[in-house]
C-alpha atoms as a PDB file:
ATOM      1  CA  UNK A   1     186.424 176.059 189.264  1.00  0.00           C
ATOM      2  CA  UNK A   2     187.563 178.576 186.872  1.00  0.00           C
ATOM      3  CA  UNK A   3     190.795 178.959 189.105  1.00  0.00           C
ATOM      4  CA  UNK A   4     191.609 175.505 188.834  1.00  0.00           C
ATOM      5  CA  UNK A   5     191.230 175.357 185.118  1.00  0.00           C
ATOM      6  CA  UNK A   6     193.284 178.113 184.484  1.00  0.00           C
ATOM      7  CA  UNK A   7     196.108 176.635 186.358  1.00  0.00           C
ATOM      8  CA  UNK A   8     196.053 173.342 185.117  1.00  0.00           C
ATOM      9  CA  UNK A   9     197.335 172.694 181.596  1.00  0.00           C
ATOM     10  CA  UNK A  10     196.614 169.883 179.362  1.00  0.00           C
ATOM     11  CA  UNK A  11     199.116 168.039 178.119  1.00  0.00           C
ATOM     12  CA  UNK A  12     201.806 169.576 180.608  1.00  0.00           C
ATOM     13  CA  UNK A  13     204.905 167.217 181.854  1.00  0.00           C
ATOM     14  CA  UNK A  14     202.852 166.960 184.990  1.00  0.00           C
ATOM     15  CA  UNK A  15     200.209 165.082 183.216  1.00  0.00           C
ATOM     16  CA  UNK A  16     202.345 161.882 182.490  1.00  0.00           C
ATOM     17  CA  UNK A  17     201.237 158.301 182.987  1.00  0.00           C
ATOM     18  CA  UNK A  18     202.315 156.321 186.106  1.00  0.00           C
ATOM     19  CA  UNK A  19     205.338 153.672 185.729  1.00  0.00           C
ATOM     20  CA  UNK A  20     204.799 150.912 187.629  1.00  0.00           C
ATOM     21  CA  UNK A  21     207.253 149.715 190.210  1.00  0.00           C
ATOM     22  CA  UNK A  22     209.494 146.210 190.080  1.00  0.00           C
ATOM     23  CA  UNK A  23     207.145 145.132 192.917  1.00  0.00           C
ATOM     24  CA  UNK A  24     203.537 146.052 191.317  1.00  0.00           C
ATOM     25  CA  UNK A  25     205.181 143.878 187.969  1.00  0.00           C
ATOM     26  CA  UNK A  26     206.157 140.809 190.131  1.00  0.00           C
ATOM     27  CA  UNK A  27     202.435 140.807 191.369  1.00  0.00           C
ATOM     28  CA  UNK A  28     201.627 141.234 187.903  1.00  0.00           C
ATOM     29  CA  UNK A  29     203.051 138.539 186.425  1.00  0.00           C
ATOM     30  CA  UNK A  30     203.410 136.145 189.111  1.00  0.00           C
ATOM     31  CA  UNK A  31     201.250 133.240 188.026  1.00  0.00           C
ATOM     32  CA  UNK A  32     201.084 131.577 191.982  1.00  0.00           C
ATOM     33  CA  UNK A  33     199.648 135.471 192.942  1.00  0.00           C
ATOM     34  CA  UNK A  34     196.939 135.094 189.894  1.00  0.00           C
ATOM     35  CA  UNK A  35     195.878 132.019 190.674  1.00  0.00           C
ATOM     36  CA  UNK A  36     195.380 133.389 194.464  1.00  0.00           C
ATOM     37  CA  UNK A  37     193.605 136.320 193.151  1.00  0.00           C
ATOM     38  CA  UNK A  38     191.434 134.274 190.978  1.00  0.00           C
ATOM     39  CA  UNK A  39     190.317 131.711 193.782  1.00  0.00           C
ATOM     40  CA  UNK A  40     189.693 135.045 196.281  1.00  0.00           C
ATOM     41  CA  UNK A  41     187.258 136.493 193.655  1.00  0.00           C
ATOM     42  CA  UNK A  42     185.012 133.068 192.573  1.00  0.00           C
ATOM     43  CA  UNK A  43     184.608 132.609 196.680  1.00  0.00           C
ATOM     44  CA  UNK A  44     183.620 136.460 196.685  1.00  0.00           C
ATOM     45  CA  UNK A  45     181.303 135.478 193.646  1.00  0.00           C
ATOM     46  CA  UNK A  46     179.955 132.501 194.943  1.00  0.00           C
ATOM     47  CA  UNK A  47     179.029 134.137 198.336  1.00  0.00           C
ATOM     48  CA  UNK A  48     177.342 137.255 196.422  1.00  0.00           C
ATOM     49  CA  UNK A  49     175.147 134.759 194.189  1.00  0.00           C
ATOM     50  CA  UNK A  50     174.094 132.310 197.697  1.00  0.00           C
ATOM     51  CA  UNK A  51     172.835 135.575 198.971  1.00  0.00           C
ATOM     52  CA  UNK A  52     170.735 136.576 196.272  1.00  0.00           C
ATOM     53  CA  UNK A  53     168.989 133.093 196.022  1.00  0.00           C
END
């Protein structure tokens, strides 16, 4: 451990934040895609509650 932590150094240019890409920003904004997304996760819901009762 005390190798790694003398090699890495906070707030170095490696330690940036990740940009996202033209594609990832479609998929965010996309309202067709949320609406998808949305539908997929209340049937994931729905299943996870039927199971518990």
């Amino acid at each position: 451990m005390k190798q790694i932590e003398e090699r890495v150094k906070p707030y170095d240019q490696n330690f940036t934040t990740m940009v996202p890409t033209k594609f990832v920003r479609f998929f965010r904004t996309c309202l067709i895609w949320q609406a998808i997304r949305f539908v997929m996760i209340n049937i994931k819901m729905l299943l996870v509650v039927s199971k518990s009762h």
